[in-house]
PDB file of N, CA and C in Angstrom:
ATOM      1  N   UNK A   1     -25.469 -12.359 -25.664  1.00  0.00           N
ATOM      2  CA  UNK A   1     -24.517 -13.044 -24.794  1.00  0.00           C
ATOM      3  C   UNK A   1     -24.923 -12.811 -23.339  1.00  0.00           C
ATOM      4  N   UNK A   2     -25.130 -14.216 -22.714  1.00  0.00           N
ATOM      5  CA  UNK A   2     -25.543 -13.438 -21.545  1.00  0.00           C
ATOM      6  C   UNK A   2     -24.642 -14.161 -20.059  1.00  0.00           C
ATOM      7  N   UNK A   3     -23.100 -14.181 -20.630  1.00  0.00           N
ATOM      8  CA  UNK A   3     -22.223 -14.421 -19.898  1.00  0.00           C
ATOM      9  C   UNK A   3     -22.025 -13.248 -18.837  1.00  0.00           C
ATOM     10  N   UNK A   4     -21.485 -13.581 -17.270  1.00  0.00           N
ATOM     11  CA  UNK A   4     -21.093 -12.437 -16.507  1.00  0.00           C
ATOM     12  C   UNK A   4     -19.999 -11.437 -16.716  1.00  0.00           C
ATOM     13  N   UNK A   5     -20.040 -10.683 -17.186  1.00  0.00           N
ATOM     14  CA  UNK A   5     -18.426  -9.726 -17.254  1.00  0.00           C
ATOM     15  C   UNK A   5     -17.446 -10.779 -16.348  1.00  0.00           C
ATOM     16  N   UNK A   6     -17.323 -10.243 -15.398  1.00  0.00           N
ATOM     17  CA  UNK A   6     -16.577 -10.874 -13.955  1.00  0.00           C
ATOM     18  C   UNK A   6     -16.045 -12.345 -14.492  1.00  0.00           C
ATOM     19  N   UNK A   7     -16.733 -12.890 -15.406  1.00  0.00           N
ATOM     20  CA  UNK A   7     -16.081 -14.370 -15.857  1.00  0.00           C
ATOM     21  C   UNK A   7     -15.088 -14.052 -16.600  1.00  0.00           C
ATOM     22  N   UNK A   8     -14.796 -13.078 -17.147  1.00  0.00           N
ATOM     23  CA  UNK A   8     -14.065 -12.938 -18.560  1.00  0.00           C
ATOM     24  C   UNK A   8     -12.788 -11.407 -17.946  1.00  0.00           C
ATOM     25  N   UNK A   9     -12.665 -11.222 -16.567  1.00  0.00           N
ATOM     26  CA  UNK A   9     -12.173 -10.511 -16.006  1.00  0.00           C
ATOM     27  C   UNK A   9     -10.490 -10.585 -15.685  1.00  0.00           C
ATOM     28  N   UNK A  10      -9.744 -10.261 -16.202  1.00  0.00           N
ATOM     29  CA  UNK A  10      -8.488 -10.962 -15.800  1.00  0.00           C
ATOM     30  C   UNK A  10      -7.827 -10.007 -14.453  1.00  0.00           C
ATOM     31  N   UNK A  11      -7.018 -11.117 -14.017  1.00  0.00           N
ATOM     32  CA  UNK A  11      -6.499 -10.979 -12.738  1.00  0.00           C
ATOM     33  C   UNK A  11      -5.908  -9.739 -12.363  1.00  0.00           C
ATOM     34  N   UNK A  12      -5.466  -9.245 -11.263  1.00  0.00           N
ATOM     35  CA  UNK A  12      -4.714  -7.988 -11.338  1.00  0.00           C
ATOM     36  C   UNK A  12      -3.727  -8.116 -11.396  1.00  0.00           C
ATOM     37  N   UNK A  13      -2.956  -7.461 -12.240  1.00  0.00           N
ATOM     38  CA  UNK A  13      -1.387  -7.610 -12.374  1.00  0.00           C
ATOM     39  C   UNK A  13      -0.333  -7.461 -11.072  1.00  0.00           C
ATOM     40  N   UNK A  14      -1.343  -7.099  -9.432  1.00  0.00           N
ATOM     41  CA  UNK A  14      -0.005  -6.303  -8.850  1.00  0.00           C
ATOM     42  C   UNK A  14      -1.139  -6.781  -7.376  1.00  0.00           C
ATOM     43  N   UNK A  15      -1.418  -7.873  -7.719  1.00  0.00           N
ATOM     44  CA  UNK A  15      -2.665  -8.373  -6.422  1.00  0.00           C
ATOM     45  C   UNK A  15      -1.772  -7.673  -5.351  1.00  0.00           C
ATOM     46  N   UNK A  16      -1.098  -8.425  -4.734  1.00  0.00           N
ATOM     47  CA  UNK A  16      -0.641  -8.439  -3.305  1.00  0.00           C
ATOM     48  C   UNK A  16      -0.409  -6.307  -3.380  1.00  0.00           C
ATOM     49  N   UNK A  17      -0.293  -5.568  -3.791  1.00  0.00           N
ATOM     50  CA  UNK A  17       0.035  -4.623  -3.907  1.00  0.00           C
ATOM     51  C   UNK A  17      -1.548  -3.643  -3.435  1.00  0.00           C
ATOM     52  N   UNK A  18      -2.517  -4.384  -4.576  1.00  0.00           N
ATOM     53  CA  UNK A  18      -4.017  -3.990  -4.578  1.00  0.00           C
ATOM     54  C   UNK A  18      -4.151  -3.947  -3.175  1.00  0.00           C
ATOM     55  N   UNK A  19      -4.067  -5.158  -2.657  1.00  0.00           N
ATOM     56  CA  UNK A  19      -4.577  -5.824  -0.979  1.00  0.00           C
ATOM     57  C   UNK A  19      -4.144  -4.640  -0.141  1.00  0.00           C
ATOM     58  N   UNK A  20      -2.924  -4.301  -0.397  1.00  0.00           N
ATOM     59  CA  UNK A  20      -1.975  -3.203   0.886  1.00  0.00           C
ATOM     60  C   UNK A  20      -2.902  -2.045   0.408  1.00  0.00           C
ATOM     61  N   UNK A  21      -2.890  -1.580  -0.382  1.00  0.00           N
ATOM     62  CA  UNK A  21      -3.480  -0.241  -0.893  1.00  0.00           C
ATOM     63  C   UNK A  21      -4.847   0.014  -0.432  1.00  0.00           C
ATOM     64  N   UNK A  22      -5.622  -1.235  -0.558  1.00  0.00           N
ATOM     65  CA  UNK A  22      -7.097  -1.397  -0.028  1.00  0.00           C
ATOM     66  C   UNK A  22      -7.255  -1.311   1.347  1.00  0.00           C
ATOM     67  N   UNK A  23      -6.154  -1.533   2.095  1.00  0.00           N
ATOM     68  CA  UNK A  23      -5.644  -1.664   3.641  1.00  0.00           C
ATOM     69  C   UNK A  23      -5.518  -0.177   3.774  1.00  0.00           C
ATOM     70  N   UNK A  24      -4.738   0.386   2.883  1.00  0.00           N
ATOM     71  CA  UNK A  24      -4.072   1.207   3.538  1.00  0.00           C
ATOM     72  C   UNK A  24      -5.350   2.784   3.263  1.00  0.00           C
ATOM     73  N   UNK A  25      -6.168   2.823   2.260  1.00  0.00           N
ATOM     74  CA  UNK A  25      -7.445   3.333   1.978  1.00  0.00           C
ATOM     75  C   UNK A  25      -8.657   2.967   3.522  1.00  0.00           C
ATOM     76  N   UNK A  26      -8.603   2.109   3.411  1.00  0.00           N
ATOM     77  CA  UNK A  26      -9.569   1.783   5.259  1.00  0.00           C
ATOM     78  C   UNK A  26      -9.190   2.483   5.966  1.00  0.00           C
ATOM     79  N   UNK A  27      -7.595   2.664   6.347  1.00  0.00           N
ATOM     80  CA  UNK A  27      -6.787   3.192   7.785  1.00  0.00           C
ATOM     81  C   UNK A  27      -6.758   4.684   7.295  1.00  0.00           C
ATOM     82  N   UNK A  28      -6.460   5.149   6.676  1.00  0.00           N
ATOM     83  CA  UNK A  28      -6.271   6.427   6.562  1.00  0.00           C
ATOM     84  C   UNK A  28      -7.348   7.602   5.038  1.00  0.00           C
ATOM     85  N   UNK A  29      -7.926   6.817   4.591  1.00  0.00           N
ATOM     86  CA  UNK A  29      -9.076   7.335   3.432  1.00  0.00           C
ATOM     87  C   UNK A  29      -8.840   7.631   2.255  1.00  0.00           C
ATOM     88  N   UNK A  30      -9.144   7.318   1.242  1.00  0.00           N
ATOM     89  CA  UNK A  30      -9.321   7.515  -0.047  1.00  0.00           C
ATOM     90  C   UNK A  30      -8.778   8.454  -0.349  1.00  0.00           C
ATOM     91  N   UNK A  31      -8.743  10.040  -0.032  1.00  0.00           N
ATOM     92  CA  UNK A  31      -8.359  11.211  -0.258  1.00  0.00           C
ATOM     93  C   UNK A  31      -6.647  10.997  -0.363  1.00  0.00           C
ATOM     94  N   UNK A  32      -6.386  10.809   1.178  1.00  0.00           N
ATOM     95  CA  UNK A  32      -4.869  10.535   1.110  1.00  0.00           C
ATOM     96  C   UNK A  32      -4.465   9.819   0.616  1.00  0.00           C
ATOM     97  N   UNK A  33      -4.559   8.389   0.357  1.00  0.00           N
ATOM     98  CA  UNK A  33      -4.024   7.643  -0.396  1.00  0.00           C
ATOM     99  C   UNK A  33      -3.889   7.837  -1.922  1.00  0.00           C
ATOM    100  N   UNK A  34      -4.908   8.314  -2.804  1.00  0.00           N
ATOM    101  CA  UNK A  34      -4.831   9.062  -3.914  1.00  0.00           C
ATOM    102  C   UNK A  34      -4.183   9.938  -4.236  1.00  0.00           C
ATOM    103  N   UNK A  35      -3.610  11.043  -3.078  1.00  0.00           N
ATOM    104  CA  UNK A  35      -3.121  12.043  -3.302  1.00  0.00           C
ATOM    105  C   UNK A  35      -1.226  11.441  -3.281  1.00  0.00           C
ATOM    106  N   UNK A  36      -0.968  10.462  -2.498  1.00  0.00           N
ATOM    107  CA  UNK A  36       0.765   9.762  -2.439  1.00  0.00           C
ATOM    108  C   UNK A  36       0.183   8.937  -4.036  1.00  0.00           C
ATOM    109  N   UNK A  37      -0.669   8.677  -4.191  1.00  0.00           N
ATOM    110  CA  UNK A  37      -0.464   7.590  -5.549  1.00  0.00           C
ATOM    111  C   UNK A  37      -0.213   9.022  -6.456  1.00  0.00           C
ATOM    112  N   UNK A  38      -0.827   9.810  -6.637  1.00  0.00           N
ATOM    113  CA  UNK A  38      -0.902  11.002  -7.937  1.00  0.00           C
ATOM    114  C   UNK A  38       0.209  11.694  -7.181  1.00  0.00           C
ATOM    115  N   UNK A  39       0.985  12.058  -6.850  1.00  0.00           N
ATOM    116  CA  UNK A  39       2.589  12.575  -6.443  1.00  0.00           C
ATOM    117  C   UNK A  39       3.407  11.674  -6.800  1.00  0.00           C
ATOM    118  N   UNK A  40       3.341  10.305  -6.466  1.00  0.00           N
ATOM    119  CA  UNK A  40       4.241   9.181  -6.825  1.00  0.00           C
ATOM    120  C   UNK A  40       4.515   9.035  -8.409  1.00  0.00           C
ATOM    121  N   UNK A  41       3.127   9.154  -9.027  1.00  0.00           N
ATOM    122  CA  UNK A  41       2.864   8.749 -10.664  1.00  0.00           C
ATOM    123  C   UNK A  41       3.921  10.149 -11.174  1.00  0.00           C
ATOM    124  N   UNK A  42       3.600  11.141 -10.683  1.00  0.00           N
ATOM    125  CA  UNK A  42       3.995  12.762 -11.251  1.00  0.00           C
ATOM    126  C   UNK A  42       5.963  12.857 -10.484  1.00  0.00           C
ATOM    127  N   UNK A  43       6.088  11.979  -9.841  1.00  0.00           N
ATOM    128  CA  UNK A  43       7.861  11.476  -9.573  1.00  0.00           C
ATOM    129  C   UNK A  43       8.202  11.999  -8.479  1.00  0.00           C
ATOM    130  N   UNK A  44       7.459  12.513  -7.604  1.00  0.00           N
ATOM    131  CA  UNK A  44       7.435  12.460  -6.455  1.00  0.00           C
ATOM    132  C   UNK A  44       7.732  11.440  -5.625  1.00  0.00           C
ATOM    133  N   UNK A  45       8.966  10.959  -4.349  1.00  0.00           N
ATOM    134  CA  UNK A  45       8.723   9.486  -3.844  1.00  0.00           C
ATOM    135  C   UNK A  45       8.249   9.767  -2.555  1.00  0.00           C
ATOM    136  N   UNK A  46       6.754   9.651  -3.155  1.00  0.00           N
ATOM    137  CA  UNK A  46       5.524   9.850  -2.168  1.00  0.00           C
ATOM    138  C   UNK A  46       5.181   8.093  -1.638  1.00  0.00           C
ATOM    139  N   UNK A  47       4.692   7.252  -3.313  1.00  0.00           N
ATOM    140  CA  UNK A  47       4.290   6.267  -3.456  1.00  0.00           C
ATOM    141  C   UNK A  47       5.202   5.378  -4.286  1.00  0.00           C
ATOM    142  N   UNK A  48       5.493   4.494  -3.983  1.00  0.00           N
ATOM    143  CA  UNK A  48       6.427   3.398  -5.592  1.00  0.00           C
ATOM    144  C   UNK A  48       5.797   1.965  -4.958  1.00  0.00           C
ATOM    145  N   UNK A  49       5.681   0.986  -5.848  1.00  0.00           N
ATOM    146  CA  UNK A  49       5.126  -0.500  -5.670  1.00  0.00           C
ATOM    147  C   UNK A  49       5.744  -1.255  -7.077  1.00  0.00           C
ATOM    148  N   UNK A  50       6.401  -1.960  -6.663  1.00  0.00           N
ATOM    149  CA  UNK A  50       6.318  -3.319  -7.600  1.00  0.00           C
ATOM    150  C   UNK A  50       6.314  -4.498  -7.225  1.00  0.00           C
ATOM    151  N   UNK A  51       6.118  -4.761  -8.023  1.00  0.00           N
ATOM    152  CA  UNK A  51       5.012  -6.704  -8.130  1.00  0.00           C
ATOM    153  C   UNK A  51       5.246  -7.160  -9.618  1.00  0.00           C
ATOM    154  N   UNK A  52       5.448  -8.292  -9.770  1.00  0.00           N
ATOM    155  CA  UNK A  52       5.317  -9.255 -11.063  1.00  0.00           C
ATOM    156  C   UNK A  52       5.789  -8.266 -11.894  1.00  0.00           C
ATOM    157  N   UNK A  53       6.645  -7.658 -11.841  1.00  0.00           N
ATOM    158  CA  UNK A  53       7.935  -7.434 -12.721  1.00  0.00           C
ATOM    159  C   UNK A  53       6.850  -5.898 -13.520  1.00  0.00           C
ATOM    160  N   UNK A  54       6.020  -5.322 -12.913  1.00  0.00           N
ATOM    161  CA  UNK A  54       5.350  -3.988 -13.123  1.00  0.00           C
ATOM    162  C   UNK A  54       5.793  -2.947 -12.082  1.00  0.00           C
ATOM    163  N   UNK A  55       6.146  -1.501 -12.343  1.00  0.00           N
ATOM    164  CA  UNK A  55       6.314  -0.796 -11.433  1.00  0.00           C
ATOM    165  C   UNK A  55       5.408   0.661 -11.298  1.00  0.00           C
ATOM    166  N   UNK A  56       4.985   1.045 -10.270  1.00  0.00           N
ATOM    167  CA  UNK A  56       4.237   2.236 -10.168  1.00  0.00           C
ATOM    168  C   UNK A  56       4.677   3.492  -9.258  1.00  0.00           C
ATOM    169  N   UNK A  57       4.667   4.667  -9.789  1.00  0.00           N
ATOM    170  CA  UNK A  57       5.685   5.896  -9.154  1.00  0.00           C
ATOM    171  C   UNK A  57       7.160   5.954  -9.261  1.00  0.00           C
ATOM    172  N   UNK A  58       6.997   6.865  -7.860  1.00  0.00           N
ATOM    173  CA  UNK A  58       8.583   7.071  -8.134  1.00  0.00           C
ATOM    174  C   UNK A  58       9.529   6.307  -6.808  1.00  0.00           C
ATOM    175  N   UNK A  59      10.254   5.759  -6.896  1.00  0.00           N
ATOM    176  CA  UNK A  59      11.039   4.733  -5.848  1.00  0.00           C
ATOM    177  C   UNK A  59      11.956   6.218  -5.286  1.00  0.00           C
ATOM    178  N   UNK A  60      11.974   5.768  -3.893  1.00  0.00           N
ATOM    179  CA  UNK A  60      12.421   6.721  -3.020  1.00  0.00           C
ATOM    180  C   UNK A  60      13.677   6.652  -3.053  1.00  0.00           C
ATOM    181  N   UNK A  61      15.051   7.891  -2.988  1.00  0.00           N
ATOM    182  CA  UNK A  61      16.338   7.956  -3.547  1.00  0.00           C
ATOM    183  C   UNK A  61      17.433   7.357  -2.206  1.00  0.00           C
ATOM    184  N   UNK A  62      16.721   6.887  -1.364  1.00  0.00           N
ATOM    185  CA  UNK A  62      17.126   6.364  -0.177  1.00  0.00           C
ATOM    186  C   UNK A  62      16.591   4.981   0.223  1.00  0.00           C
ATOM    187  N   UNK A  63      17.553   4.357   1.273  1.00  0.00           N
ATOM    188  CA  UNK A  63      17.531   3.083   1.758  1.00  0.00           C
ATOM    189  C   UNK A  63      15.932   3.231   2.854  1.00  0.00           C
ATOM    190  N   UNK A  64      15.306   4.494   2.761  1.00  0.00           N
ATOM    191  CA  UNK A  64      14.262   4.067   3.760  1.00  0.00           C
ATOM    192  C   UNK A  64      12.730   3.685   3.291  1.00  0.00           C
ATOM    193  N   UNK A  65      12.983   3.197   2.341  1.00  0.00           N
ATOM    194  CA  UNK A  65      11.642   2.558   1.830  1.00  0.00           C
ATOM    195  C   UNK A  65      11.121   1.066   2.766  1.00  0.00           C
ATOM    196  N   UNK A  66       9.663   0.920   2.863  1.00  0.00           N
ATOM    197  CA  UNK A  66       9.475   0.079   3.380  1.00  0.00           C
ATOM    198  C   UNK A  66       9.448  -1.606   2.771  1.00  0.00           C
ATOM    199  N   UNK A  67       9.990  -2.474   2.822  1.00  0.00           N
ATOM    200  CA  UNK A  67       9.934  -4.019   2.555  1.00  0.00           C
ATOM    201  C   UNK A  67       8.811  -4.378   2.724  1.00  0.00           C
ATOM    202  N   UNK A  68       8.211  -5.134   1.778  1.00  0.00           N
ATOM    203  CA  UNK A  68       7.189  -5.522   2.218  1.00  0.00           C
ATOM    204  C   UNK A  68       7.248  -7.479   2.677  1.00  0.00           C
ATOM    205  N   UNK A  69       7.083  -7.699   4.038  1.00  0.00           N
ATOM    206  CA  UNK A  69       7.672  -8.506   4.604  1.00  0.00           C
ATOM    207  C   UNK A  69       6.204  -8.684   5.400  1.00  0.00           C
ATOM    208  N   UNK A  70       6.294  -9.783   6.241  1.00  0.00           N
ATOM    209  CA  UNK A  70       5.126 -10.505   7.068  1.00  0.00           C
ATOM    210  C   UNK A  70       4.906  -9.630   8.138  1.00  0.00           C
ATOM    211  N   UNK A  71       6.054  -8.168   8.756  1.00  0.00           N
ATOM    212  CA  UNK A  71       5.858  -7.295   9.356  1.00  0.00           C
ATOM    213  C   UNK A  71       4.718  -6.556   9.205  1.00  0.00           C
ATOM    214  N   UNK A  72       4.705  -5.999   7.869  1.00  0.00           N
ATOM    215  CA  UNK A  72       3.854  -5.140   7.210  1.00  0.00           C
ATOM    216  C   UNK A  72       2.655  -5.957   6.297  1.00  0.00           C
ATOM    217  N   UNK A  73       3.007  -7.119   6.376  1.00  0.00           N
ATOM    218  CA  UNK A  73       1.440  -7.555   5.899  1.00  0.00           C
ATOM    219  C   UNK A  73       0.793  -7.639   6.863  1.00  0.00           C
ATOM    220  N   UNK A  74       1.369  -7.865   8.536  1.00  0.00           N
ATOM    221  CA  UNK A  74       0.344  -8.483   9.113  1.00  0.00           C
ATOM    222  C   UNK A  74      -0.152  -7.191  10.152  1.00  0.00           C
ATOM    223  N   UNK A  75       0.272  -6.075   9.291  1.00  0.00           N
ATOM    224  CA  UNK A  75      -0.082  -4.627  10.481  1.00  0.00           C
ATOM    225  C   UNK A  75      -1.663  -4.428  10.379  1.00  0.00           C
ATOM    226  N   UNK A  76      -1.945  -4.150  11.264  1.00  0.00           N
ATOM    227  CA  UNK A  76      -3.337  -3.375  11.182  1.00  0.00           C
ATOM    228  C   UNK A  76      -3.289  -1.816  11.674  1.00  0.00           C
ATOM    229  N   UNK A  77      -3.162  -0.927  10.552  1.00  0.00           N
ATOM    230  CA  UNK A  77      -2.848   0.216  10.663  1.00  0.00           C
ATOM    231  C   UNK A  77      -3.870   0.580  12.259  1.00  0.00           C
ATOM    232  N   UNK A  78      -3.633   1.430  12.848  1.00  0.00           N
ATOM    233  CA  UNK A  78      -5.044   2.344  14.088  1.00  0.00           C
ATOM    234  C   UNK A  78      -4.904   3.658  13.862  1.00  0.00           C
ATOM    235  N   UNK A  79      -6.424   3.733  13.977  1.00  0.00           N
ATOM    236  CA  UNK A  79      -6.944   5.147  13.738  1.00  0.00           C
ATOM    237  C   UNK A  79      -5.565   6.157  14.527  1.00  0.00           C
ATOM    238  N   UNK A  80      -5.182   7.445  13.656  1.00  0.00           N
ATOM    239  CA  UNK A  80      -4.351   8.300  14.225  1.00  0.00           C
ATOM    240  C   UNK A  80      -2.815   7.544  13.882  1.00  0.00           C
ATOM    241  N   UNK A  81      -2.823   6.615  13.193  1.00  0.00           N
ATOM    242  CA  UNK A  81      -1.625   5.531  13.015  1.00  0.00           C
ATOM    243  C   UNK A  81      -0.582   6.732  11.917  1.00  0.00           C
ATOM    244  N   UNK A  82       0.829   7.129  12.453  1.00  0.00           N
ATOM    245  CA  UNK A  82       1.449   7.606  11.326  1.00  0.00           C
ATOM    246  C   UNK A  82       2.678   6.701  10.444  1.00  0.00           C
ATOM    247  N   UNK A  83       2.486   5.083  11.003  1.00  0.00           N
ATOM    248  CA  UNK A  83       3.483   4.814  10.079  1.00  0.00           C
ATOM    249  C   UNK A  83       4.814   4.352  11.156  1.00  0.00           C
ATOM    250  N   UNK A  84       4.666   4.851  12.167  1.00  0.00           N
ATOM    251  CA  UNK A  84       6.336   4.738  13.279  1.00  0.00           C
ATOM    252  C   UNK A  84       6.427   3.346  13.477  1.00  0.00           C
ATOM    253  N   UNK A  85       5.584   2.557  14.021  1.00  0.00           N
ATOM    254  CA  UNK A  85       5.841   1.213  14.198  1.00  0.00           C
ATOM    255  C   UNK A  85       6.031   0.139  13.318  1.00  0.00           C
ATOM    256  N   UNK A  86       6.003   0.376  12.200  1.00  0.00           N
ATOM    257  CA  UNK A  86       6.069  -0.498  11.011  1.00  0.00           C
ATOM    258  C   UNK A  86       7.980  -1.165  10.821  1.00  0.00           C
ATOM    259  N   UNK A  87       7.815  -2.211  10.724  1.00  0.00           N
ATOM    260  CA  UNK A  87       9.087  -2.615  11.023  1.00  0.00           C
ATOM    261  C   UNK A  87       9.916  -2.835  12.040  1.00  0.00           C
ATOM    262  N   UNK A  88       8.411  -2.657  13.564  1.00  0.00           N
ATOM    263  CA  UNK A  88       8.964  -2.713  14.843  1.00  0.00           C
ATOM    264  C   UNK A  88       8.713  -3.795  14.798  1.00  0.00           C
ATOM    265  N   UNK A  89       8.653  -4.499  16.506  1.00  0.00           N
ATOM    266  CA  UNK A  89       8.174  -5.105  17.181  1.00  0.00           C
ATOM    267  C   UNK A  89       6.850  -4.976  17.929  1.00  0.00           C
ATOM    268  N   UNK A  90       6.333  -4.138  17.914  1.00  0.00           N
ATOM    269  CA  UNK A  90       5.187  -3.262  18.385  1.00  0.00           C
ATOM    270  C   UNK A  90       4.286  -2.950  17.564  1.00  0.00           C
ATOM    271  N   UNK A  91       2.974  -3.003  18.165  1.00  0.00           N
ATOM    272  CA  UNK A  91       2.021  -2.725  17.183  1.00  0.00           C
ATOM    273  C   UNK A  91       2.165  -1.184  17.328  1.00  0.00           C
ATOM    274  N   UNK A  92       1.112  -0.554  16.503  1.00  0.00           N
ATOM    275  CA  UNK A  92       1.014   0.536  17.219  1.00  0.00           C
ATOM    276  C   UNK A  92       0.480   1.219  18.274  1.00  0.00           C
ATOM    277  N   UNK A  93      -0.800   0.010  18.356  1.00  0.00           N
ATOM    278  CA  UNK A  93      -2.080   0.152  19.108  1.00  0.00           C
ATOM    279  C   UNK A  93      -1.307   0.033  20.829  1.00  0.00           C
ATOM    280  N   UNK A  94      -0.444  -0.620  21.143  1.00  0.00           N
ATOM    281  CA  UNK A  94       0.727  -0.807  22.065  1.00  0.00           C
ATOM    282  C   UNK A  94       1.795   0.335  22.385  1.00  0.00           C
ATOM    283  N   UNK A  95       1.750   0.920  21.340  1.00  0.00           N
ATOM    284  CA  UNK A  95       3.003   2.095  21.291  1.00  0.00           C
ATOM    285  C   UNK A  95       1.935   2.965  21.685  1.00  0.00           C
ATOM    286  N   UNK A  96       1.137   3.538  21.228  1.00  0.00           N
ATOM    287  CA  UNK A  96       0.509   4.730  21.909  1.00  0.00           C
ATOM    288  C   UNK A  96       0.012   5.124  23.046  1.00  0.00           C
ATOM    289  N   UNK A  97      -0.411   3.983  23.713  1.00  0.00           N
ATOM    290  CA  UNK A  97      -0.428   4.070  25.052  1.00  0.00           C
ATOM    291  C   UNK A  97       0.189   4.950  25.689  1.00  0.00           C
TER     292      UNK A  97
END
């Protein structure tokens, strides 16, 4: 058979979720982001995501979880970025100044 894997590959169950995560791995590195996903999985509300009716971790026991809204899709985390401006009006790259 000398079809491509990649043809026969099915979609990701939690795309738009993948995308943020892949974002959020660039801005701050692999290490950390692994370490809120493996606290989240173990029920920690480090990390929680759902998409298409799948859920991952543990959902935080409070109203301060983030929405994921055109705010936060359209952030571009910056180096030293902890997260404060998300849901502002402000980037961050603006706030630190």
């Amino acid at each position: 058979m000398t079809m491509d894997a990649r043809v026969n590959r099915k979609p990701h169950p939690m795309p738009e979720i993948a995308e943020f995560v892949s974002q959020l791995r660039e801005a701050f590195g692999d290490r950390a982001i692994d370490e809120a996903v493996r606290r989240g999985k173990a029920g920690e509300p480090s990390f929680y995501a759902c998409e298409n009716g799948r859920a991952v971790g543990a959902a935080t026991p409070s109203g301060l979880a983030w929405k994921v809204d055109d705010s936060l899709r359209n952030r571009r985390f910056c180096a030293g970025c902890i997260g404060d401006c998300v849901g502002q009006d402000v980037r961050c790259s603006r706030r630190v100044r």
